[in-house]
PDB file of N, CA and C in Angstrom:
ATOM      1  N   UNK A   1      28.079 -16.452 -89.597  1.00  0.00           N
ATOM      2  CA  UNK A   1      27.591 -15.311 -88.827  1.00  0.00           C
ATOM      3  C   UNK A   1      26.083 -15.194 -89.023  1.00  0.00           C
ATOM      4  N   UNK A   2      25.521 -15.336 -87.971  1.00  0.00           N
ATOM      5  CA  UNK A   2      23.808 -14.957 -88.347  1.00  0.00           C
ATOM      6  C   UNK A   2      23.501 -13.321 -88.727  1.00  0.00           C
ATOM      7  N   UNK A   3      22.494 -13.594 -89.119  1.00  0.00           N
ATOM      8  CA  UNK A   3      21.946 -12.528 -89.610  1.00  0.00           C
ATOM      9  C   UNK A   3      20.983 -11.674 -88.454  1.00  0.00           C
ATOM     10  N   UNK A   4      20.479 -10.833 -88.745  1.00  0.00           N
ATOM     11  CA  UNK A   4      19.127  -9.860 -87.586  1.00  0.00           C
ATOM     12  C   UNK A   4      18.514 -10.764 -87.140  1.00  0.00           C
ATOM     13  N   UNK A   5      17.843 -11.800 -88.509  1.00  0.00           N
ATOM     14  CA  UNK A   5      16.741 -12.145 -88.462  1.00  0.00           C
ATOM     15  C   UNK A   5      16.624 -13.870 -88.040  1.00  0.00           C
ATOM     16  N   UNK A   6      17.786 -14.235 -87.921  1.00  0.00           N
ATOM     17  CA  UNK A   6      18.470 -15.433 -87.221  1.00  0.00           C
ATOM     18  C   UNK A   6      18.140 -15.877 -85.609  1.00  0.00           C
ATOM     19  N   UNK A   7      17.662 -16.417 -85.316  1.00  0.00           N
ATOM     20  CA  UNK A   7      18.089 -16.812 -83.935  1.00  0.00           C
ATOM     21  C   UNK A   7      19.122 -16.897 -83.649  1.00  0.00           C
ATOM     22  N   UNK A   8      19.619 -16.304 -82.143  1.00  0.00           N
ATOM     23  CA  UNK A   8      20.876 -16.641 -81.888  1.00  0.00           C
ATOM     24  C   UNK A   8      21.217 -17.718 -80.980  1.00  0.00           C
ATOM     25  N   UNK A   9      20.763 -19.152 -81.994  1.00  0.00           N
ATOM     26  CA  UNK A   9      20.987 -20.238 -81.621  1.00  0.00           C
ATOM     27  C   UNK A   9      20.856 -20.997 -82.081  1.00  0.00           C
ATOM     28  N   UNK A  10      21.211 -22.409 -81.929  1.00  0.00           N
ATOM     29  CA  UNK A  10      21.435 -23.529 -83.032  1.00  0.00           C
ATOM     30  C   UNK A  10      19.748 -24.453 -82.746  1.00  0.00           C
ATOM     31  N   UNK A  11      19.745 -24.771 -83.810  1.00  0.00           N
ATOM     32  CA  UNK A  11      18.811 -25.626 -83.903  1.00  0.00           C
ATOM     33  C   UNK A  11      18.765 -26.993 -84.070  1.00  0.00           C
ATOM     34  N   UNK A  12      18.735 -27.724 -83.329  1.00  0.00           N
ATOM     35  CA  UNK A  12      19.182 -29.233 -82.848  1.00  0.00           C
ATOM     36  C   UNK A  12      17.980 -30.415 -82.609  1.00  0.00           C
ATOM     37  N   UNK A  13      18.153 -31.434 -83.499  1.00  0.00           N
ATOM     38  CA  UNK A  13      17.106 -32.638 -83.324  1.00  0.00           C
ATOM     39  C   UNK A  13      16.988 -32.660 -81.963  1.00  0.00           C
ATOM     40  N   UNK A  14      15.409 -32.953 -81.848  1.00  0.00           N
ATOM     41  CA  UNK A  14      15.218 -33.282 -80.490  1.00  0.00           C
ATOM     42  C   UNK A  14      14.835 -32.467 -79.760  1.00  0.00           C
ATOM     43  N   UNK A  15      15.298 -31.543 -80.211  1.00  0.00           N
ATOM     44  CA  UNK A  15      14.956 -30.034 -79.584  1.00  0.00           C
ATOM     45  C   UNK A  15      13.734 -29.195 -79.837  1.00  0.00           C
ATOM     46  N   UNK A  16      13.385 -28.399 -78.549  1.00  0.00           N
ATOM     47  CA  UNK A  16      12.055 -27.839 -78.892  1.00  0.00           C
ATOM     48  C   UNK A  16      11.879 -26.267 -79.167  1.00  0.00           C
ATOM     49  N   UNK A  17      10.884 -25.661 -79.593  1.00  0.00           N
ATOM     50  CA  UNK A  17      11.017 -24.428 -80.261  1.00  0.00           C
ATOM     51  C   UNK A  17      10.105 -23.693 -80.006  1.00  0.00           C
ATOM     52  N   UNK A  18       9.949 -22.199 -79.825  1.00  0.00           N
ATOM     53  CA  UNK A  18       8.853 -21.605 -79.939  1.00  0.00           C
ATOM     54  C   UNK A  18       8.547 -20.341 -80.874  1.00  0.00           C
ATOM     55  N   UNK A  19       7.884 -20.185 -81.698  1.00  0.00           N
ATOM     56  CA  UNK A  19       7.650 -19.045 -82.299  1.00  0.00           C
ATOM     57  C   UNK A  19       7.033 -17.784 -81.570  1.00  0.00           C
ATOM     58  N   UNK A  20       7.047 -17.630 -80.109  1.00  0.00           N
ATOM     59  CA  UNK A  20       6.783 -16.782 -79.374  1.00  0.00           C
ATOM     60  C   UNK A  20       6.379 -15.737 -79.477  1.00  0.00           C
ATOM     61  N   UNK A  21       4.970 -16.121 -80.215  1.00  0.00           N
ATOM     62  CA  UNK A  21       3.685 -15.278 -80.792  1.00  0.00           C
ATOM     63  C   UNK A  21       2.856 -14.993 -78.965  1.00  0.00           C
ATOM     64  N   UNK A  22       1.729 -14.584 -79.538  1.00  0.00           N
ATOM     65  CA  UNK A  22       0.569 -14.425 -78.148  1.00  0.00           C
ATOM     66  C   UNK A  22      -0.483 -15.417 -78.906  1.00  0.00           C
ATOM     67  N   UNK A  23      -1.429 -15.540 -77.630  1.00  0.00           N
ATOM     68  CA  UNK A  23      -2.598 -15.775 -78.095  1.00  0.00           C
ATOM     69  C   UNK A  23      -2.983 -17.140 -79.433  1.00  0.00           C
ATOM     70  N   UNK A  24      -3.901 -17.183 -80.087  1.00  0.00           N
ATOM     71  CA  UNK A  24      -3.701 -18.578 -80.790  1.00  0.00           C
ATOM     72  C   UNK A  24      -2.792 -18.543 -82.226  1.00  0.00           C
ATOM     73  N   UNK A  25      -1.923 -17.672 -82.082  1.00  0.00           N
ATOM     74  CA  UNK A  25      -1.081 -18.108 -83.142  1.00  0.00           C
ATOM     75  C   UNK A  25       0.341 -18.633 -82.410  1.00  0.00           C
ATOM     76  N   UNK A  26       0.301 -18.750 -81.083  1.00  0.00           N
ATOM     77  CA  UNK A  26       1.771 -19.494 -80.522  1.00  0.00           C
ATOM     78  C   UNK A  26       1.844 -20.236 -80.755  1.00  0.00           C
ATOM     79  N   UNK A  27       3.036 -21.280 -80.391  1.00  0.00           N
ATOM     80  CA  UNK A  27       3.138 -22.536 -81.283  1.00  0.00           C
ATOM     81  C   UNK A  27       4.412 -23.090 -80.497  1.00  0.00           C
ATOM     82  N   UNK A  28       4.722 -24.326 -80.488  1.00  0.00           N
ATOM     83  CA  UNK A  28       5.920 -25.269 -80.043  1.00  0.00           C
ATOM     84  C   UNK A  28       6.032 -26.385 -80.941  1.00  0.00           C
ATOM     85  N   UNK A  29       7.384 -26.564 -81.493  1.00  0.00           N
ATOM     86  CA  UNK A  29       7.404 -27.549 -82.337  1.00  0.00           C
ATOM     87  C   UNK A  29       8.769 -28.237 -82.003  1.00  0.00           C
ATOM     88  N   UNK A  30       8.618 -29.606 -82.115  1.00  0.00           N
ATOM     89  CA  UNK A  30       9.813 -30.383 -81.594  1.00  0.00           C
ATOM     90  C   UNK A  30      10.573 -31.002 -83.031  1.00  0.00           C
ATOM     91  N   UNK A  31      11.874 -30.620 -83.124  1.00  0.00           N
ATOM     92  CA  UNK A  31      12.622 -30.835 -84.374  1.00  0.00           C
ATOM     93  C   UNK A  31      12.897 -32.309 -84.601  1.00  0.00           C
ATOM     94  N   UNK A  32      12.124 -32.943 -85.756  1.00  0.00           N
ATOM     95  CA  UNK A  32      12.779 -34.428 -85.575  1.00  0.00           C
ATOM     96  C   UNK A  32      14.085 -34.580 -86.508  1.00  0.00           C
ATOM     97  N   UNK A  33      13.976 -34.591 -87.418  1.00  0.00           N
ATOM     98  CA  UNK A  33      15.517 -34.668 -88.258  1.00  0.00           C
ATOM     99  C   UNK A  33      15.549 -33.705 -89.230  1.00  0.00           C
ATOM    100  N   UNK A  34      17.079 -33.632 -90.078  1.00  0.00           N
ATOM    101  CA  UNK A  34      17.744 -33.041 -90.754  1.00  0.00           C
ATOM    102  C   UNK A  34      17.723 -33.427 -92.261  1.00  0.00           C
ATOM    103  N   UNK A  35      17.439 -33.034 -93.057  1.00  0.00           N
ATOM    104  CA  UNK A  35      17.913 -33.757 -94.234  1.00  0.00           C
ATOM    105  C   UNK A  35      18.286 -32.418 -95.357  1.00  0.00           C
ATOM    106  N   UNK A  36      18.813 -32.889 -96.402  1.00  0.00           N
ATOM    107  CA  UNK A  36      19.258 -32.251 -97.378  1.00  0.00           C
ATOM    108  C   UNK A  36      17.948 -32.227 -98.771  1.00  0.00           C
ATOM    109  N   UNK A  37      17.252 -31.670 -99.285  1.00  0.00           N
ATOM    110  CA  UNK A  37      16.200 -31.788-100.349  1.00  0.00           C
ATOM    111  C   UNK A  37      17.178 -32.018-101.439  1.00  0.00           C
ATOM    112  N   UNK A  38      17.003 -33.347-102.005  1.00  0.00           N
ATOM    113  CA  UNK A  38      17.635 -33.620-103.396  1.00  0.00           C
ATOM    114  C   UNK A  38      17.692 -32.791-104.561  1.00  0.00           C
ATOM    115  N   UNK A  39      16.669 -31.916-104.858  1.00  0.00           N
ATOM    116  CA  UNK A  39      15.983 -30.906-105.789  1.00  0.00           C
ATOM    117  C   UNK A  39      17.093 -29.638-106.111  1.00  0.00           C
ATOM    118  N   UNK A  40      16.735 -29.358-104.396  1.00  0.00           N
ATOM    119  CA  UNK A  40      17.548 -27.892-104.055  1.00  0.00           C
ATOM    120  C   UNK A  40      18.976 -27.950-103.494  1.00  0.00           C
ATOM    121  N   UNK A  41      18.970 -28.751-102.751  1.00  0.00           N
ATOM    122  CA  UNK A  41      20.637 -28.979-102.153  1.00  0.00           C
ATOM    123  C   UNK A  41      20.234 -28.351-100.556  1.00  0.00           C
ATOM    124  N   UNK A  42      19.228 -27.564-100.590  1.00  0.00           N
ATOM    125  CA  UNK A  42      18.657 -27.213 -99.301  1.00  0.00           C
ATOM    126  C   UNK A  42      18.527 -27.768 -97.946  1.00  0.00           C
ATOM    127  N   UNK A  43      19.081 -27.220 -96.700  1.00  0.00           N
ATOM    128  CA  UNK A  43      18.949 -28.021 -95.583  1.00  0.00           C
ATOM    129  C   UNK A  43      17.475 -28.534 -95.173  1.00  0.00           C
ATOM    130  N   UNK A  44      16.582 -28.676 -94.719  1.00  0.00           N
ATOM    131  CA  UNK A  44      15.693 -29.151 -94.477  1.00  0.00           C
ATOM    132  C   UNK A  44      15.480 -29.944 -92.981  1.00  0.00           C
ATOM    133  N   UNK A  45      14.056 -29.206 -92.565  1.00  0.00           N
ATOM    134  CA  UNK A  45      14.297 -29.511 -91.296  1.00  0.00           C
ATOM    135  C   UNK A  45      12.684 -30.596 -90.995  1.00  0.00           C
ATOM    136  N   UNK A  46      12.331 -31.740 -90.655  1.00  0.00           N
ATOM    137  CA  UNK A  46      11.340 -32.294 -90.143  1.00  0.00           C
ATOM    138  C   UNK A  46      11.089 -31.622 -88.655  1.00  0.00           C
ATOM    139  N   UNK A  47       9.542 -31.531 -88.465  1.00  0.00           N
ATOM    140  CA  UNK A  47       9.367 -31.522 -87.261  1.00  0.00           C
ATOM    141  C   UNK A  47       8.281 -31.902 -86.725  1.00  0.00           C
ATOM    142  N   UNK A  48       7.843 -32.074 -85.677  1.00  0.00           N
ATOM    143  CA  UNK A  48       6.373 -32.240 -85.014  1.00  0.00           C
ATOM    144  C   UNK A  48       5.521 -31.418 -83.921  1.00  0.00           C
ATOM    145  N   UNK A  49       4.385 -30.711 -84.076  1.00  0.00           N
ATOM    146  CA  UNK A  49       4.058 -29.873 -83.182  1.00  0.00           C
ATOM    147  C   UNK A  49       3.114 -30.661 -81.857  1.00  0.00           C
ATOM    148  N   UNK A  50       3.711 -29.581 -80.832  1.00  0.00           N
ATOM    149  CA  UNK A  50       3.804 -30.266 -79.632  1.00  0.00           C
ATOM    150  C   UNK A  50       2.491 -29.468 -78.812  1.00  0.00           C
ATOM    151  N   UNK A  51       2.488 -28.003 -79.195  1.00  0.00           N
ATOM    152  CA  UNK A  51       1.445 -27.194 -78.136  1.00  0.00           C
ATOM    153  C   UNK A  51       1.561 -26.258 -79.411  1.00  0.00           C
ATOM    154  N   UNK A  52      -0.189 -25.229 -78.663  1.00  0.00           N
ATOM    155  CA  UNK A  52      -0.079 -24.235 -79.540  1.00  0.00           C
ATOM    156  C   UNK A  52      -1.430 -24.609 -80.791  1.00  0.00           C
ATOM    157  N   UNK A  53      -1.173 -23.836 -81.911  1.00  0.00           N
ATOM    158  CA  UNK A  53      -1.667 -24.012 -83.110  1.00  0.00           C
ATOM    159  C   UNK A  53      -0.608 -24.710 -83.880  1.00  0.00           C
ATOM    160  N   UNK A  54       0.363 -25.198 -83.591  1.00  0.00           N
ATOM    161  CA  UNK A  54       0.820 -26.425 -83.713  1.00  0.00           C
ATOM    162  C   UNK A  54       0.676 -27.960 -83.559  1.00  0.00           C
ATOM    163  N   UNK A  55      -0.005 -27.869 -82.541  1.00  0.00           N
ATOM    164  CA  UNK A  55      -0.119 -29.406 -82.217  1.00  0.00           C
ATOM    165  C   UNK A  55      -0.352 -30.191 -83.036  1.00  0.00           C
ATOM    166  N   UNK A  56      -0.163 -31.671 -82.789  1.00  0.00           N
ATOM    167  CA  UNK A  56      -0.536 -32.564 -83.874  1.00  0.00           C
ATOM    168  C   UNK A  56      -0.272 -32.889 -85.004  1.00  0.00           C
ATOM    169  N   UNK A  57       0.647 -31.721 -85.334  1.00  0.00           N
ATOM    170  CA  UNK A  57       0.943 -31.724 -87.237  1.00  0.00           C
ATOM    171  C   UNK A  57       1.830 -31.517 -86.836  1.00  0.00           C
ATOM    172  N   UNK A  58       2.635 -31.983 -88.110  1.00  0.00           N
ATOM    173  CA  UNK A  58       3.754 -32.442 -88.315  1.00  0.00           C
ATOM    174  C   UNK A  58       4.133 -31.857 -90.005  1.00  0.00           C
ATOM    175  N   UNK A  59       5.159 -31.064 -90.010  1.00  0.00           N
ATOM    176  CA  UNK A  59       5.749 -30.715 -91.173  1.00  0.00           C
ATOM    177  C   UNK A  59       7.136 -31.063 -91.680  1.00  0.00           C
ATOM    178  N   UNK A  60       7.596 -30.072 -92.692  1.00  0.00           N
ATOM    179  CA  UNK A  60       8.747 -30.019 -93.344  1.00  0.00           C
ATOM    180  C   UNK A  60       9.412 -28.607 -94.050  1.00  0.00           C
ATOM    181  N   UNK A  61      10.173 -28.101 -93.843  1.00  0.00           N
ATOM    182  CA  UNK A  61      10.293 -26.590 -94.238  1.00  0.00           C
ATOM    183  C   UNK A  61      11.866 -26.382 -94.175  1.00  0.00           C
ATOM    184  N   UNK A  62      12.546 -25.870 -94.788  1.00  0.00           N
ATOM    185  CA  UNK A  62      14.266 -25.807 -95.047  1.00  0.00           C
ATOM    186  C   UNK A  62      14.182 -25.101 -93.594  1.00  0.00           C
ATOM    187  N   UNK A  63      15.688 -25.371 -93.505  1.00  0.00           N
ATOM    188  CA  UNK A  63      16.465 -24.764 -92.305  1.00  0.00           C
ATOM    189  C   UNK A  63      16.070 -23.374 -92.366  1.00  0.00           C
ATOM    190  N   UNK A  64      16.105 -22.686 -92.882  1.00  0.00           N
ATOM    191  CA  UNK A  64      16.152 -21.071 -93.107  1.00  0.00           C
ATOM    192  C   UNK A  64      14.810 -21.225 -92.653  1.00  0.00           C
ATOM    193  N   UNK A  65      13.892 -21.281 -93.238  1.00  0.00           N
ATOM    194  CA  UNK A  65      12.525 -21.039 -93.075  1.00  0.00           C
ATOM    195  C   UNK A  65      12.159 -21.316 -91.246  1.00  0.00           C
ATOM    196  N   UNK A  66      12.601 -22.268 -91.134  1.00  0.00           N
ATOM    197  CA  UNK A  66      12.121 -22.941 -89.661  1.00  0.00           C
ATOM    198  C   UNK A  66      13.059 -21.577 -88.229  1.00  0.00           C
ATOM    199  N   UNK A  67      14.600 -21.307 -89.030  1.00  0.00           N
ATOM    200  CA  UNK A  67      15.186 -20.244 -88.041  1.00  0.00           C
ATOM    201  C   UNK A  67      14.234 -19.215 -88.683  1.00  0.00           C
ATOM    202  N   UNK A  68      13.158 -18.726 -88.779  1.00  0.00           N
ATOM    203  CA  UNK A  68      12.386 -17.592 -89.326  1.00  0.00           C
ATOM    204  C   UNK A  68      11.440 -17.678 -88.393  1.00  0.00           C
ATOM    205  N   UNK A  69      10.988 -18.673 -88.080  1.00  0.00           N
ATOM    206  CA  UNK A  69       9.683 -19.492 -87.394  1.00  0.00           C
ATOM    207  C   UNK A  69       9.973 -19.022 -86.191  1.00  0.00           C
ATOM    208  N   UNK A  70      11.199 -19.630 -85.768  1.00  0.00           N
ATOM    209  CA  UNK A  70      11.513 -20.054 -84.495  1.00  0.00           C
ATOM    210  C   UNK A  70      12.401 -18.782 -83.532  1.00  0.00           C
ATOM    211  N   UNK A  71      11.281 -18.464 -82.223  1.00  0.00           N
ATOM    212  CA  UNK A  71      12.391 -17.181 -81.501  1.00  0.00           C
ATOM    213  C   UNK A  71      13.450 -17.935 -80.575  1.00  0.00           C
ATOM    214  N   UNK A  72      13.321 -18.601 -79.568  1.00  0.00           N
ATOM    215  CA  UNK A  72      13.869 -19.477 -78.732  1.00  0.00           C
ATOM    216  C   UNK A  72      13.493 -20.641 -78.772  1.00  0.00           C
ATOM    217  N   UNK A  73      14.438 -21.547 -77.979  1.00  0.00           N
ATOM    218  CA  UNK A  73      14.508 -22.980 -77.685  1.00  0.00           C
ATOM    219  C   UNK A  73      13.146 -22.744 -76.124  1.00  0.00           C
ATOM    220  N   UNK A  74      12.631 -24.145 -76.083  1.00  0.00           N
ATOM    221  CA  UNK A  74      12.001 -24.065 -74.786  1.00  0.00           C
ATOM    222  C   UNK A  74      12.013 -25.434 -74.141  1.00  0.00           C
ATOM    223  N   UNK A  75      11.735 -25.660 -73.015  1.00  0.00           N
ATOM    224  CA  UNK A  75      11.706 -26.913 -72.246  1.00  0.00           C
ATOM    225  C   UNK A  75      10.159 -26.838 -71.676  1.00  0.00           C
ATOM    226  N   UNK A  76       9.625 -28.198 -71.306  1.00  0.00           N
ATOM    227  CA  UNK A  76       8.273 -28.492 -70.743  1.00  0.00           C
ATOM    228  C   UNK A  76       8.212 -28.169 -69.164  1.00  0.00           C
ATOM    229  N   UNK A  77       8.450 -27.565 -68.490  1.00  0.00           N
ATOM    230  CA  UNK A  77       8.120 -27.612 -66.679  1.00  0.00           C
ATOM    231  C   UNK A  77       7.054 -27.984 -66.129  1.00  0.00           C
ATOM    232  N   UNK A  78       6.776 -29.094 -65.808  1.00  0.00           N
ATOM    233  CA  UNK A  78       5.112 -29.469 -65.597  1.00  0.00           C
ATOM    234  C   UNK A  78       4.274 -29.582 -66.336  1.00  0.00           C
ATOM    235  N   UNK A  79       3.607 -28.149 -66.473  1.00  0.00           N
ATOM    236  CA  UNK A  79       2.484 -28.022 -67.430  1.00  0.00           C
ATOM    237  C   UNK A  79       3.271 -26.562 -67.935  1.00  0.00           C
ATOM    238  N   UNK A  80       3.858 -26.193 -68.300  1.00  0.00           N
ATOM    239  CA  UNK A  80       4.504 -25.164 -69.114  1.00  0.00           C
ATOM    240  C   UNK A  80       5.434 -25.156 -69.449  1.00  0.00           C
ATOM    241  N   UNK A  81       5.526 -24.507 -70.803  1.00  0.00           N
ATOM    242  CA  UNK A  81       6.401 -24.401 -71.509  1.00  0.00           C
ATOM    243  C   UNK A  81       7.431 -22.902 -71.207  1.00  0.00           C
ATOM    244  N   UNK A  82       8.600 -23.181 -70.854  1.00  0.00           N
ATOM    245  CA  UNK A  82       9.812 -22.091 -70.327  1.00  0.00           C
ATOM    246  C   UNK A  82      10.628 -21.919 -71.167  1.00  0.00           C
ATOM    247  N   UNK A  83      11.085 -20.760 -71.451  1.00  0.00           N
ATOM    248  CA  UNK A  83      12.081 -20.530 -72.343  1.00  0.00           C
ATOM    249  C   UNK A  83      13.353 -20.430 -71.791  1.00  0.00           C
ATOM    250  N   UNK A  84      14.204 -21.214 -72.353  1.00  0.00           N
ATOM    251  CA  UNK A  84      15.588 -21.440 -72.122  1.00  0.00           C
ATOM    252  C   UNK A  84      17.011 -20.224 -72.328  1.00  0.00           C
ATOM    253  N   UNK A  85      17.387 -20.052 -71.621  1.00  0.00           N
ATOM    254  CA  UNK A  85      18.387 -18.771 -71.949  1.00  0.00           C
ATOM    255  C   UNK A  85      17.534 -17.418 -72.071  1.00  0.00           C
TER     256      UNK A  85
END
């Protein structure tokens, strides 16, 4: 069961994201894989930023952290980015 503070939606390789801020703290980041942190037992999510104050970089941050990040899924339309559902 998610929580408040959960998206209500799954977060899936491949898939793109937006933290659906304004202005230069927005951001889109495309999820590359999944892994487990040996340390913590923690899900862990790779990703790469696509637009935004994202771009170009590329991180790593547990599952939890990244559904914190992230308000909706989005798709590219041309030259913009649309939010899905």
């Amino acid at each position: 069961m998610n929580s408040s503070l959960d998206p209500p939606f799954d977060i899936n390789s491949g898939k793109t994201y937006s933290n659906g801020a304004y202005g230069r703290s927005w951001g889109v980041r495309q999820v590359i894989e999944f892994s487990v942190d040996a340390a913590s037992g923690e899900a862990t999510v790779a990703f790469r930023g696509v637009a935004g104050a994202c771009r170009r970089k590329t991180g790593r941050c547990t599952l939890a952290e990244f559904r914190l990040w992230a308000r909706y899924e989005v798709a590219l339309n041309e030259n913009s980015w649309q939010r899905i559902r």
